[in-house]
C-alpha atoms as a PDB file:
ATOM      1  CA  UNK A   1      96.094 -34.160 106.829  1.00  0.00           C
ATOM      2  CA  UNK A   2      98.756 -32.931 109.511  1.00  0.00           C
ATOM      3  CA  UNK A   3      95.906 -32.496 112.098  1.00  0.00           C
ATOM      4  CA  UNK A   4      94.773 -35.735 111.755  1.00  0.00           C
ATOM      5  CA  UNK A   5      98.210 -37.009 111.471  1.00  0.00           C
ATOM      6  CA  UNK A   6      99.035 -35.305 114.709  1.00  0.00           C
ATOM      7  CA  UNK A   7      95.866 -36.537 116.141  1.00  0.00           C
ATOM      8  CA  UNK A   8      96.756 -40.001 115.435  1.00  0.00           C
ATOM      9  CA  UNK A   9     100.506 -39.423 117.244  1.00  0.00           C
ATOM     10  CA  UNK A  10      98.756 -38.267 120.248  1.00  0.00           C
ATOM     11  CA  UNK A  11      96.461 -41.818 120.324  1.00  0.00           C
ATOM     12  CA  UNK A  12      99.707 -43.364 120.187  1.00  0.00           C
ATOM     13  CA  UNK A  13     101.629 -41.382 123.051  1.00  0.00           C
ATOM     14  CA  UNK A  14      98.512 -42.463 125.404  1.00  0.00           C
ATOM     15  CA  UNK A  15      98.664 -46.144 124.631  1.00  0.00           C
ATOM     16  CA  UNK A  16      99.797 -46.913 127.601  1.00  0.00           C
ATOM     17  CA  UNK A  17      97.108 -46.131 129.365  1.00  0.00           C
ATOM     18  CA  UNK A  18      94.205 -48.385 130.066  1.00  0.00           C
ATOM     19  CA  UNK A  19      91.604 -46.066 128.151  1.00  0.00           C
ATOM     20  CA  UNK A  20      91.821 -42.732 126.562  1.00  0.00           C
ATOM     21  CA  UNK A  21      88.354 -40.740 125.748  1.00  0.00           C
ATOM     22  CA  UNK A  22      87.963 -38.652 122.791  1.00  0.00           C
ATOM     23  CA  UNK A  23      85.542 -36.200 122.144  1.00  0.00           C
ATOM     24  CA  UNK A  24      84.776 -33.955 118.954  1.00  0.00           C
ATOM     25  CA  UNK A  25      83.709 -30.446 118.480  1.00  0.00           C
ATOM     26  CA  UNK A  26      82.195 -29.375 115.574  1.00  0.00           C
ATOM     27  CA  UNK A  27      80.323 -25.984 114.771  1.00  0.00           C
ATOM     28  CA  UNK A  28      77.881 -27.884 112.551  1.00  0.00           C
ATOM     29  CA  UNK A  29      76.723 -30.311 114.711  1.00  0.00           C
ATOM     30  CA  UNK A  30      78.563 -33.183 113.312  1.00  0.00           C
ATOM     31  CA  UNK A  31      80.368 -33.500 116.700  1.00  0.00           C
ATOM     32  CA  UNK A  32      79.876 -34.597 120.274  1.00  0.00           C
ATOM     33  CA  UNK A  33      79.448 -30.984 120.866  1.00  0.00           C
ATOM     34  CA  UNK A  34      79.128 -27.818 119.157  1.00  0.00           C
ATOM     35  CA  UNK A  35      81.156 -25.560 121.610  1.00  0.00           C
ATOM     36  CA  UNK A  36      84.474 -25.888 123.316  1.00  0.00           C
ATOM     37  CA  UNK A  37      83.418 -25.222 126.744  1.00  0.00           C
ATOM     38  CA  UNK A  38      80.901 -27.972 126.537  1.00  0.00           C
ATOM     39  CA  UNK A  39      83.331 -30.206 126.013  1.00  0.00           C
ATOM     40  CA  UNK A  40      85.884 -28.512 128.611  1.00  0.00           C
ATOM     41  CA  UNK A  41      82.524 -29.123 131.224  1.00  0.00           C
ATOM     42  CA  UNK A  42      82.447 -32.860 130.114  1.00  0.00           C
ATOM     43  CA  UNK A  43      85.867 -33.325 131.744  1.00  0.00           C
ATOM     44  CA  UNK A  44      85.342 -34.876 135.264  1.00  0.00           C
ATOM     45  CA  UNK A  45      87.076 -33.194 138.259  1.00  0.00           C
ATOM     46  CA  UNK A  46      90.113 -35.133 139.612  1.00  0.00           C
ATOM     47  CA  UNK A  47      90.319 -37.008 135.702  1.00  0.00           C
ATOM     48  CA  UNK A  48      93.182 -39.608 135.192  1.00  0.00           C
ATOM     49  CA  UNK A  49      92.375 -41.010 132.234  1.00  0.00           C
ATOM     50  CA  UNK A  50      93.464 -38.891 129.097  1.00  0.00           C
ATOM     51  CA  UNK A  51      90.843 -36.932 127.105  1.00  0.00           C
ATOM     52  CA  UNK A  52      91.768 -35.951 123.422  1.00  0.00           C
ATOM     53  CA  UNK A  53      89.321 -33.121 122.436  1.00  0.00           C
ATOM     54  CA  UNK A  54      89.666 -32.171 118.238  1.00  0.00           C
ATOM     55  CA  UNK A  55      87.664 -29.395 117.346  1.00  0.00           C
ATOM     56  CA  UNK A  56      87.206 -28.933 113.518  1.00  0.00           C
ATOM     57  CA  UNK A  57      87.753 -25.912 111.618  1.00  0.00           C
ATOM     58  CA  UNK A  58      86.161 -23.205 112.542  1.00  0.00           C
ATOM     59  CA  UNK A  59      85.878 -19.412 114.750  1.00  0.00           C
ATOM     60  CA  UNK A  60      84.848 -20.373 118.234  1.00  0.00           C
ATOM     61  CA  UNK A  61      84.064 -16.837 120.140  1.00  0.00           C
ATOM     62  CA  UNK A  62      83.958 -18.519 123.951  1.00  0.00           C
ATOM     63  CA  UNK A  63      85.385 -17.373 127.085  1.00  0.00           C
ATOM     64  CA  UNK A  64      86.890 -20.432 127.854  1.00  0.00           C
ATOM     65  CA  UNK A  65      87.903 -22.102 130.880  1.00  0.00           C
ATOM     66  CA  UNK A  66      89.343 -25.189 132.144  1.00  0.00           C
ATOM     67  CA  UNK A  67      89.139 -25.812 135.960  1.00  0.00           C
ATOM     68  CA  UNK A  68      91.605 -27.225 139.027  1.00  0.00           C
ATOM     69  CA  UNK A  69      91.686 -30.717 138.648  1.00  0.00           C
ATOM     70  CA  UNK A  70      90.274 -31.128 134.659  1.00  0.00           C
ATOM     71  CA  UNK A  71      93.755 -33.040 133.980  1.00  0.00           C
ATOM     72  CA  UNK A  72      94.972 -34.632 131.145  1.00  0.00           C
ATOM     73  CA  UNK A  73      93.164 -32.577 128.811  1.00  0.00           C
ATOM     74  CA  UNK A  74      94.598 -32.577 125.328  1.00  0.00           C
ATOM     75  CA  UNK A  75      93.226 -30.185 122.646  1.00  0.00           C
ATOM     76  CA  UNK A  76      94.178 -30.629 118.981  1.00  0.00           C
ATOM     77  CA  UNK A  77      92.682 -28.092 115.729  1.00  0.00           C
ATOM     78  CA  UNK A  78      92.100 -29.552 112.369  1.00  0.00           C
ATOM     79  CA  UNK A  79      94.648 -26.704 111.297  1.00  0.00           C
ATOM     80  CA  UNK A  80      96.362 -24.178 113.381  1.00  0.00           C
ATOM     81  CA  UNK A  81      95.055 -21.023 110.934  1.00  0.00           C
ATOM     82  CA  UNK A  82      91.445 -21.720 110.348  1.00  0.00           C
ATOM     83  CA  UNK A  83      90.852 -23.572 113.732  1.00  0.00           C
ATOM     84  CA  UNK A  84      90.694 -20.271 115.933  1.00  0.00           C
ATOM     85  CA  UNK A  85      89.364 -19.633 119.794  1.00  0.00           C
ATOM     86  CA  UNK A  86      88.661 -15.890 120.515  1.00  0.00           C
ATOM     87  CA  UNK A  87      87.333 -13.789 122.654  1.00  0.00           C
ATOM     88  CA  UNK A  88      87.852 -10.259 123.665  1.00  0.00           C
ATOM     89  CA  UNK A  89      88.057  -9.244 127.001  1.00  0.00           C
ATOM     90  CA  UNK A  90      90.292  -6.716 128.528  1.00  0.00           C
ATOM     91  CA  UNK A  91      91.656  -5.578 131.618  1.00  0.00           C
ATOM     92  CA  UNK A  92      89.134  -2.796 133.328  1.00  0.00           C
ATOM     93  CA  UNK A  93      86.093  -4.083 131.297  1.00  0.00           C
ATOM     94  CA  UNK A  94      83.015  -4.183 133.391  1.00  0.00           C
ATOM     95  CA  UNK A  95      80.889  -7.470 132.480  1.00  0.00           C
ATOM     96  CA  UNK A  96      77.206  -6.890 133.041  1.00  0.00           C
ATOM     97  CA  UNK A  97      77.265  -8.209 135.874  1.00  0.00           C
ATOM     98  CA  UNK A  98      79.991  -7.837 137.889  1.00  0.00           C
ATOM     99  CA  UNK A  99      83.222  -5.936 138.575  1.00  0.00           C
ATOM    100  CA  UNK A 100      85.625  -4.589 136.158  1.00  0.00           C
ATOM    101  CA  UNK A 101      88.555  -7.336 135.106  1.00  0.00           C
ATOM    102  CA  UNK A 102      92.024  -7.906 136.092  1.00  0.00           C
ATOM    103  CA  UNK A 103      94.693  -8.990 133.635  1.00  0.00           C
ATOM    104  CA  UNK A 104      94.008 -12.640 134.490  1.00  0.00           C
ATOM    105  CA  UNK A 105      90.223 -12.576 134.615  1.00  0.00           C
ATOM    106  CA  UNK A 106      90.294 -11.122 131.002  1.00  0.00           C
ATOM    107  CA  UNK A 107      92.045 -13.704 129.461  1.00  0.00           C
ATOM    108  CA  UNK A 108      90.180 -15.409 126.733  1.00  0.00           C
ATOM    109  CA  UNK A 109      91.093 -19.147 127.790  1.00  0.00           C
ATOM    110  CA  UNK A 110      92.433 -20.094 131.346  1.00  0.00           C
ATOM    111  CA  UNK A 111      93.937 -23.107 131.778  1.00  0.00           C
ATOM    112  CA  UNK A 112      94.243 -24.699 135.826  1.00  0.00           C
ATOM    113  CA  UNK A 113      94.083 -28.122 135.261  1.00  0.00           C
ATOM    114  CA  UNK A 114      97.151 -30.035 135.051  1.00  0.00           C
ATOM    115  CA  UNK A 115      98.804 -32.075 132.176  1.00  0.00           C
ATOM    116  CA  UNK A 116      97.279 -29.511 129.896  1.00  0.00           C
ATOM    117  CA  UNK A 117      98.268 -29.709 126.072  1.00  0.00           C
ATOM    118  CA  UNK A 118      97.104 -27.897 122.762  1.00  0.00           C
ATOM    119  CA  UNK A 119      98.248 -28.375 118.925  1.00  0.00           C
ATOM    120  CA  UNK A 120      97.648 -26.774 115.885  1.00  0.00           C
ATOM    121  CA  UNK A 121      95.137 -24.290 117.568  1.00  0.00           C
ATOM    122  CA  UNK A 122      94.898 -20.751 117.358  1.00  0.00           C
ATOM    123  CA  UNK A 123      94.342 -18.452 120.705  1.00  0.00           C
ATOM    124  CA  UNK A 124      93.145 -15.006 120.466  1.00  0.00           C
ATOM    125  CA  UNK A 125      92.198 -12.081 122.135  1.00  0.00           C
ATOM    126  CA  UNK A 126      91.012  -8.920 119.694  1.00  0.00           C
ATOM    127  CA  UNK A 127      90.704  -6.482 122.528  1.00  0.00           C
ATOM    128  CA  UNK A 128      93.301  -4.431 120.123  1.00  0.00           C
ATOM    129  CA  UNK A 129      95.014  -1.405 122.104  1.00  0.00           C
ATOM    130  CA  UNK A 130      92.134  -0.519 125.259  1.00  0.00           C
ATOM    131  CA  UNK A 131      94.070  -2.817 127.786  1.00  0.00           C
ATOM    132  CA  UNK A 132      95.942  -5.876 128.614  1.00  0.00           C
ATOM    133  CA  UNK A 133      94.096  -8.948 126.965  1.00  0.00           C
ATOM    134  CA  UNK A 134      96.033 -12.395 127.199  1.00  0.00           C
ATOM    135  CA  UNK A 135      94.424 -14.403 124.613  1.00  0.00           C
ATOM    136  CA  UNK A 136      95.853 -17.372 127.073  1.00  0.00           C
ATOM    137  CA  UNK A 137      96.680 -17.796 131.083  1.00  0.00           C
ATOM    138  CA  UNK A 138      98.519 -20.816 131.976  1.00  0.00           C
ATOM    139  CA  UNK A 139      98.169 -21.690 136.011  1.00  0.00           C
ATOM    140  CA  UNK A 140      98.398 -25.553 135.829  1.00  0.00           C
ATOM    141  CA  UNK A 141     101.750 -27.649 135.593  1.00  0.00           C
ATOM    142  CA  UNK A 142     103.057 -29.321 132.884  1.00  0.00           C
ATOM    143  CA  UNK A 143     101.255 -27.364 129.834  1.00  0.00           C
ATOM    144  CA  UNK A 144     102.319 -27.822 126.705  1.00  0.00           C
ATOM    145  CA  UNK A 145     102.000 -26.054 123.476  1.00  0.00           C
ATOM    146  CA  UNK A 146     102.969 -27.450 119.805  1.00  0.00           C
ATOM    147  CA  UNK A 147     102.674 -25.544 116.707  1.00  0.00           C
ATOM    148  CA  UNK A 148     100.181 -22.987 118.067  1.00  0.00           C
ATOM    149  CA  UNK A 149      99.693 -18.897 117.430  1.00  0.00           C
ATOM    150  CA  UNK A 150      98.563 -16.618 120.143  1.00  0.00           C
ATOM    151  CA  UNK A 151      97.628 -13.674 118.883  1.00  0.00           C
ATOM    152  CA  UNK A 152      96.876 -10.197 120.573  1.00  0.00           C
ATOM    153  CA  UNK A 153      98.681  -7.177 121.456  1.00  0.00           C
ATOM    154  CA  UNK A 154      99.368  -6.591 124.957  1.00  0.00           C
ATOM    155  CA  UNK A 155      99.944  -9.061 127.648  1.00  0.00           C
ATOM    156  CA  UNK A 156      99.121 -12.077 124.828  1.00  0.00           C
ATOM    157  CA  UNK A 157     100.312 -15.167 126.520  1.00  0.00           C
ATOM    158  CA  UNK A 158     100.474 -15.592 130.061  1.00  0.00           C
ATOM    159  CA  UNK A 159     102.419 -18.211 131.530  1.00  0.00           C
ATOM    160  CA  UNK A 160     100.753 -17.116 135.319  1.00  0.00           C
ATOM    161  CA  UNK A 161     101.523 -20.169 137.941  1.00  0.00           C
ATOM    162  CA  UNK A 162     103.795 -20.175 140.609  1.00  0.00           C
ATOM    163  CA  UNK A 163     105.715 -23.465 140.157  1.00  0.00           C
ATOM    164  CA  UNK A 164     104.350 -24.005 136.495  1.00  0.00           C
ATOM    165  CA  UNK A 165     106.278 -25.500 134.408  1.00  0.00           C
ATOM    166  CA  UNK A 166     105.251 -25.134 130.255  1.00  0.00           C
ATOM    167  CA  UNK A 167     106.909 -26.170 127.418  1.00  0.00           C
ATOM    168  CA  UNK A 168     105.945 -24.284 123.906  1.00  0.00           C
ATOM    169  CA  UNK A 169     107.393 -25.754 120.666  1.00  0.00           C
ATOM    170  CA  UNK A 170     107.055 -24.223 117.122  1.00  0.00           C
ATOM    171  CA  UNK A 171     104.709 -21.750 118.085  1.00  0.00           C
ATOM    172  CA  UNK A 172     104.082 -17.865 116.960  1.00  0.00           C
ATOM    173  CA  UNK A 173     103.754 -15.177 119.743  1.00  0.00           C
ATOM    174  CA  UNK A 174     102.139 -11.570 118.908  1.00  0.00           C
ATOM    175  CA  UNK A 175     101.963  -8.544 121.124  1.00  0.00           C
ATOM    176  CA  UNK A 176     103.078  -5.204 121.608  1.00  0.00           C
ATOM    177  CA  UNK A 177     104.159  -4.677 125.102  1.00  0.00           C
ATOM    178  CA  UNK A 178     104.436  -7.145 127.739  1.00  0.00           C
ATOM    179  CA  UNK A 179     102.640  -9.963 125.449  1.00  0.00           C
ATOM    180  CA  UNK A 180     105.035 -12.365 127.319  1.00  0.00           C
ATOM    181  CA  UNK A 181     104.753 -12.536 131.178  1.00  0.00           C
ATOM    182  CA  UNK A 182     104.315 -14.557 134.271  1.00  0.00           C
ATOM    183  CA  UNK A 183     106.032 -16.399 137.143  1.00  0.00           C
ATOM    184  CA  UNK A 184     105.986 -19.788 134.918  1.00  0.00           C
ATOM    185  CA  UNK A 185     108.866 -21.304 134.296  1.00  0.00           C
ATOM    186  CA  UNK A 186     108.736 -21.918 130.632  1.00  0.00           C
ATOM    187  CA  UNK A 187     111.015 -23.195 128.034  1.00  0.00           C
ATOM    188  CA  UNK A 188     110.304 -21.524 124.370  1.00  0.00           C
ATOM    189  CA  UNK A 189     111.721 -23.811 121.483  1.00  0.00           C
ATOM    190  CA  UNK A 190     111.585 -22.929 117.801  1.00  0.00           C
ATOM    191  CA  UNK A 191     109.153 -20.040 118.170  1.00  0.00           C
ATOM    192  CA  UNK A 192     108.089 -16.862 116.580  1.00  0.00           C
ATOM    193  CA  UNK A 193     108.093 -13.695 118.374  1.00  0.00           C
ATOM    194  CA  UNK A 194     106.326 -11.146 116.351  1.00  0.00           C
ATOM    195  CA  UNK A 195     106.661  -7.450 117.709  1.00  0.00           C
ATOM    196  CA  UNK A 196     103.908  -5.038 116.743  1.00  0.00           C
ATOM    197  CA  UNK A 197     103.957  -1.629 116.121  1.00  0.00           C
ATOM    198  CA  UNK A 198     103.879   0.496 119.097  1.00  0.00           C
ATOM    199  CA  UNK A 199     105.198  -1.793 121.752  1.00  0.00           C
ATOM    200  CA  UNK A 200     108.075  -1.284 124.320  1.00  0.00           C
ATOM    201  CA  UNK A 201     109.287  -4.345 125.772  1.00  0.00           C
ATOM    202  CA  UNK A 202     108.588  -7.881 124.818  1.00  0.00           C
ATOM    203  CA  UNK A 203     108.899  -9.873 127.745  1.00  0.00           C
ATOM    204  CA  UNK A 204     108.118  -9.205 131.216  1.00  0.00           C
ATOM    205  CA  UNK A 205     109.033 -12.004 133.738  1.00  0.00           C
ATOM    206  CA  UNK A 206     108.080 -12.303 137.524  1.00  0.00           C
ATOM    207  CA  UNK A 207     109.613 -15.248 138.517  1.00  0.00           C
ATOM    208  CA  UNK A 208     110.087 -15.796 142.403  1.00  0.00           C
ATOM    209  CA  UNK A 209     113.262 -15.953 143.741  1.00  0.00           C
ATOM    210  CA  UNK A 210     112.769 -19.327 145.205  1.00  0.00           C
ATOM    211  CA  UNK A 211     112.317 -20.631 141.355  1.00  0.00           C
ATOM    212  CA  UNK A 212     115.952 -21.190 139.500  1.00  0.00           C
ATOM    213  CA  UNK A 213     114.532 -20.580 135.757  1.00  0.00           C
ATOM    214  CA  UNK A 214     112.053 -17.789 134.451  1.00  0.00           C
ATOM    215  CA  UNK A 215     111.903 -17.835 130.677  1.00  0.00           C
ATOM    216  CA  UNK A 216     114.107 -19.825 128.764  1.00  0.00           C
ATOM    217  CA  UNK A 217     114.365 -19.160 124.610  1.00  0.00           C
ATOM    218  CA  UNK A 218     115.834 -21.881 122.705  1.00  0.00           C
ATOM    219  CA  UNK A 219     116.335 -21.073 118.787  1.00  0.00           C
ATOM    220  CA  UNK A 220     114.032 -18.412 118.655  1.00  0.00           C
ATOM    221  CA  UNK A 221     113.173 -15.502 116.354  1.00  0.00           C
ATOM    222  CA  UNK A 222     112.045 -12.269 117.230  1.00  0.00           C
ATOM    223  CA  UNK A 223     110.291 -10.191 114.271  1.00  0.00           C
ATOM    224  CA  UNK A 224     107.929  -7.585 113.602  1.00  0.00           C
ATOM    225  CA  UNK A 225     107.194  -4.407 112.007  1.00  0.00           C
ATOM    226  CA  UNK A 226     108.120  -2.009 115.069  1.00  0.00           C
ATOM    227  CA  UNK A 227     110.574   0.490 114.645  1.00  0.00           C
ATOM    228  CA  UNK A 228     114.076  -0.352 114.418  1.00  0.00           C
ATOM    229  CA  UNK A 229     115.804  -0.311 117.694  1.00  0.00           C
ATOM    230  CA  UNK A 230     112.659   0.600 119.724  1.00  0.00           C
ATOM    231  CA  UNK A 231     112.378  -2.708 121.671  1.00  0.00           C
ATOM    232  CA  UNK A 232     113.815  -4.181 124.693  1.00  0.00           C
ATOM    233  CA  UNK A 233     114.070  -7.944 124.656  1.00  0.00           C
ATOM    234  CA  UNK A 234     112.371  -8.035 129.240  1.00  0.00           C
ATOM    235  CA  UNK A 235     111.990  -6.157 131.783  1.00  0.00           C
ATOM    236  CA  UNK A 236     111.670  -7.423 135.579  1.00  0.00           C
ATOM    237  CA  UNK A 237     107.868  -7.544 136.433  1.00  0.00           C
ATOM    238  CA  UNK A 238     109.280  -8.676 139.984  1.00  0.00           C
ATOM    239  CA  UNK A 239     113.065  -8.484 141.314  1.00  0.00           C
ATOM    240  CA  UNK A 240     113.658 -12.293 140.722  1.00  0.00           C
ATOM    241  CA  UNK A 241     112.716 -12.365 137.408  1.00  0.00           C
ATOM    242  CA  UNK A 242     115.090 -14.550 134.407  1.00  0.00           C
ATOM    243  CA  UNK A 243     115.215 -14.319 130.979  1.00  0.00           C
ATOM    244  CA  UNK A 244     117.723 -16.303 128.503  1.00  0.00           C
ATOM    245  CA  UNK A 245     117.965 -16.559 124.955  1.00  0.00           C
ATOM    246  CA  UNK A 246     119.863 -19.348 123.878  1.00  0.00           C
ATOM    247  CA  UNK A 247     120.832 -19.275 119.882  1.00  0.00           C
ATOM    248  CA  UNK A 248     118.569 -17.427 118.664  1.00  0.00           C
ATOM    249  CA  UNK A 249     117.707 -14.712 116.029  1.00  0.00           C
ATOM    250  CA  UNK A 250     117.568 -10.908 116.940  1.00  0.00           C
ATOM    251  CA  UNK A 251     116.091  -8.460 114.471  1.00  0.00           C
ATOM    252  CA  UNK A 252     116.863  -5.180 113.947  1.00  0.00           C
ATOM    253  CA  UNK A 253     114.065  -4.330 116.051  1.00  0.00           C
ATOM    254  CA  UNK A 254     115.939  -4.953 119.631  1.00  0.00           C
ATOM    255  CA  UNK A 255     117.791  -2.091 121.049  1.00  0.00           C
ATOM    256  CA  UNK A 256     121.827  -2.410 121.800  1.00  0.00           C
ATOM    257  CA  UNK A 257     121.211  -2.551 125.261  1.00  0.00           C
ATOM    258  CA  UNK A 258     118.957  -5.016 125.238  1.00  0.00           C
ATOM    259  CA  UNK A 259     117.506  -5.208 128.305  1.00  0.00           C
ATOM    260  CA  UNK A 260     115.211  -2.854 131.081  1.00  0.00           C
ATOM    261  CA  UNK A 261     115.618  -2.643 134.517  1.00  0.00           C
ATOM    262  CA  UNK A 262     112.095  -1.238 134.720  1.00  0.00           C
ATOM    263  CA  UNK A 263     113.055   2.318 136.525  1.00  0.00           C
ATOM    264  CA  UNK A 264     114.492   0.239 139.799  1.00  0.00           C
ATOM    265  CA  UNK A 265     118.115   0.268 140.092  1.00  0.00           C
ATOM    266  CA  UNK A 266     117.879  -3.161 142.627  1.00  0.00           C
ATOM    267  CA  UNK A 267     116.713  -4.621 140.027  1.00  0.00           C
ATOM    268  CA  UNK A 268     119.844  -4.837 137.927  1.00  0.00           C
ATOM    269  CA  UNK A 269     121.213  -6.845 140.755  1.00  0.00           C
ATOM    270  CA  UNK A 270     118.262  -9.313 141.503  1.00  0.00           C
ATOM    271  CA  UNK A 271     116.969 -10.085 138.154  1.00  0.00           C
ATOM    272  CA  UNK A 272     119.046 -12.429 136.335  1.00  0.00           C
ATOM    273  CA  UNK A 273     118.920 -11.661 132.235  1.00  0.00           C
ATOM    274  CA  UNK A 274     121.224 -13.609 129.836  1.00  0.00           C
ATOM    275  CA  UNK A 275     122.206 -14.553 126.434  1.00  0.00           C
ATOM    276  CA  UNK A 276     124.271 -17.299 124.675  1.00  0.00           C
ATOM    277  CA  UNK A 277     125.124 -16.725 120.862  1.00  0.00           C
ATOM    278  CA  UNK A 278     122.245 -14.624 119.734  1.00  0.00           C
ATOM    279  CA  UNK A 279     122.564 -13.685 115.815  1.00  0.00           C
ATOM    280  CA  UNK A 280     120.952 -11.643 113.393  1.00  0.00           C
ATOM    281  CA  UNK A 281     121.422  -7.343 113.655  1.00  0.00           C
ATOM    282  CA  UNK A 282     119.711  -6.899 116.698  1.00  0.00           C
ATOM    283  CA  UNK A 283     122.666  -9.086 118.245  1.00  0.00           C
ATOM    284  CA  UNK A 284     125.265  -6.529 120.169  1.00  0.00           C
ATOM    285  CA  UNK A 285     126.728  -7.996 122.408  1.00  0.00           C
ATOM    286  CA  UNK A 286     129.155  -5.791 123.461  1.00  0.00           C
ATOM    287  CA  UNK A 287     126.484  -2.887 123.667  1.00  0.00           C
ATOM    288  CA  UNK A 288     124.254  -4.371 125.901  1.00  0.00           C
ATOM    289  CA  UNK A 289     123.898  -3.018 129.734  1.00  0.00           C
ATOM    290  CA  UNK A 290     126.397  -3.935 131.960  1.00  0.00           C
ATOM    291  CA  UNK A 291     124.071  -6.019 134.297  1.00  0.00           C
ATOM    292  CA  UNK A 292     122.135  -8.422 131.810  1.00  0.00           C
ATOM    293  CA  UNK A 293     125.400 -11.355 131.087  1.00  0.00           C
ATOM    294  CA  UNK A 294     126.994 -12.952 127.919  1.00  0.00           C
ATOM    295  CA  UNK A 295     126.732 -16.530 129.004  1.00  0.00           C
ATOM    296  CA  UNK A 296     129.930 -18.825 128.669  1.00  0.00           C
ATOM    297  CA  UNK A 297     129.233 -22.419 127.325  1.00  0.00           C
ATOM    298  CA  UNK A 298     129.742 -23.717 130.262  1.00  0.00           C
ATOM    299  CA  UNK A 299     126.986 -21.847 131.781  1.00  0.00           C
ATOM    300  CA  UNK A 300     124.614 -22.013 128.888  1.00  0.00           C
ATOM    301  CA  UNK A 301     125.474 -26.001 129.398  1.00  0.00           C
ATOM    302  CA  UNK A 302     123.154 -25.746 132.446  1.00  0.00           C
ATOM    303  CA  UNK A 303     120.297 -24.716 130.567  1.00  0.00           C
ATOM    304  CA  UNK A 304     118.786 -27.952 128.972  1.00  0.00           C
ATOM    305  CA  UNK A 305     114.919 -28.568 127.770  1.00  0.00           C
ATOM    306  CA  UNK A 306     114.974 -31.324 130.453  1.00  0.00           C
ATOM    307  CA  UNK A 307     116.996 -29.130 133.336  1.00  0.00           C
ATOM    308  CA  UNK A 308     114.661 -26.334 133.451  1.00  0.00           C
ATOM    309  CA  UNK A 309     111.844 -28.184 132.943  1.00  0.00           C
ATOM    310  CA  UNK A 310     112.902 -29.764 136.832  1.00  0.00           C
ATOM    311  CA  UNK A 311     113.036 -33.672 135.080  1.00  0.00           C
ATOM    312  CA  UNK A 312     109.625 -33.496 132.894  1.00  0.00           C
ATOM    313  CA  UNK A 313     109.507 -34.863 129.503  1.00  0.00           C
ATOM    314  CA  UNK A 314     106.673 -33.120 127.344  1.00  0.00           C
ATOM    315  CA  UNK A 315     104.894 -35.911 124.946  1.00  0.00           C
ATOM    316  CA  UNK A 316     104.176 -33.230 122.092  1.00  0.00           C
ATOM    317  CA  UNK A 317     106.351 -34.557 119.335  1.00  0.00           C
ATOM    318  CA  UNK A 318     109.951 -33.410 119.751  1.00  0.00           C
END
């Protein structure tokens, strides 16, 4: 009932707009189509008219992708745990025909196009521990993410474009090491973090230095079943790279310090990692490294959904 309910809000959020296509996937045939990607390849290049794809209940094991200029694509599940898209590709896997993967290449769904949304969907990647497998890649602007899980273990979700701006609301985030990364910007807002066992560092961020805002986490929690104090909150994948936490809840899983320069002492000067009231026991303020900041309110008052996002509203419900 809260699928269809949400698919019913999103009809309403596009009726401004002249026409809005919908299309349904369905494993049994009782669809449009049977597959995602067929109805990702029914998308017209250079689309401006909003496409609402549901896809019942179901495990869909495709290698999914949605080109440049397939905008305005809106996926919704019939329910966020039993509607699930997998795959599992890793980084250094040789396809039969072709060369061995890179990070991006393996991810089980890439998204380019732009205006790019998804709710109550599962992504996956079950490549388990033999490399980095995002179970998503973000390169288009203005993606969008409500009540979704990604689920993997390293390198999970990967906010990748340069100038990207994503917005991820009430959604649960798995991994080990790395399993958040990119040059997005990208603004995190009532999510999940779960840390599995055996990972290092949660987030790695390479935003550019010509970009103001990296990751922003808004009245987040970060979980998991790691090993108390084993886990830095980021590291700098590049020297630019930002991380802040606004309000939200540490576990005892985060190390006192906090935060990883990644072995490169210029990095504690170009990387720009902050807080602003975190809480729970894997809060210390006072014991984290003297580079990463404490914000004031005053700064943390510059940090707004809206401010990061460079003026765009995301439509997912608020």
């Amino acid at each position: 009932m809260r699928a269809l309910f949400l698919f019913s809000l999103l009809l309403l959020s596009f009726s401004g707009f002249a026409q809005t296509k919908q299309f349904v996937v369905a494993q049994d045939g009782s669809g449009a189509y049977r597959t995602v990607q067929a109805a990702l390849d029914a998308v017209p290049k250079n689309n401006t008219t909003p496409i609402i794809i549901f896809i019942r209940k179901g495990v869909y094991k495709e290698k999914l992708n949605l080109a440049k200029k397939q905008n305005f694509v809106r996926l919704v599940g019939e329910e966020v745990n039993t509607t699930v898209l997998t795959y599992d590709d890793y980084n250094g896997r040789t396809p039969a025909n072709g060369e061995p993967l890179g990070t991006s290449e393996a991810a089980s769904f890439r998204v380019f196009g732009n205006d790019f949304s998804a709710a109550n969907l599962t992504f996956e990647n079950t490549a388990g521990t033999v490399g980095q497998g995002p179970a998503m890649w973000v390169y288009g602007d203005k993606a969008q993410f409500e009540n979704c899980r990604f689920l993997g273990f390293r390198d999970t979700l990967y906010p990748y474009g340069y100038g990207s701006r994503q917005y991820y609301k009430s959604c649960y985030i798995e991994g080990t090491t790395d399993f958040i990364l990119g040059s997005a910007t990208a603004w995190f807002e009532d999510c999940t973090l779960f840390c599995k066992a055996g990972g290092t560092v949660i987030m790695a961020p390479s935003t550019p230095d010509s970009i103001r805002y990296g990751f922003v986490l808004q009245r987040c929690k970060i979980v998991g079943d790691g090993t108390p104090g084993s886990l830095f909150i980021a590291r700098p994948w590049k020297p630019a790279a930002k991380t802040v936490l606004l309000n939200c809840e540490l576990s005892n899983l985060i190390t006192p310090k906090g935060w990883d320069h990644w072995g490169k002492e210029s990095n504690k000067q170009d990387a720009f990692f902050g807080e602003f009231k975190s809480i729970g026991p894997g809060a210390a303020p006072k014991a984290r490294i003297l580079w990463s900041h404490q914000l004031t309110p005053q700064q943390a008052a510059f940090y707004t959904r809206e401010t990061v996002l460079g003026g765009w509203v995301p439509s997912v419900p608020q």
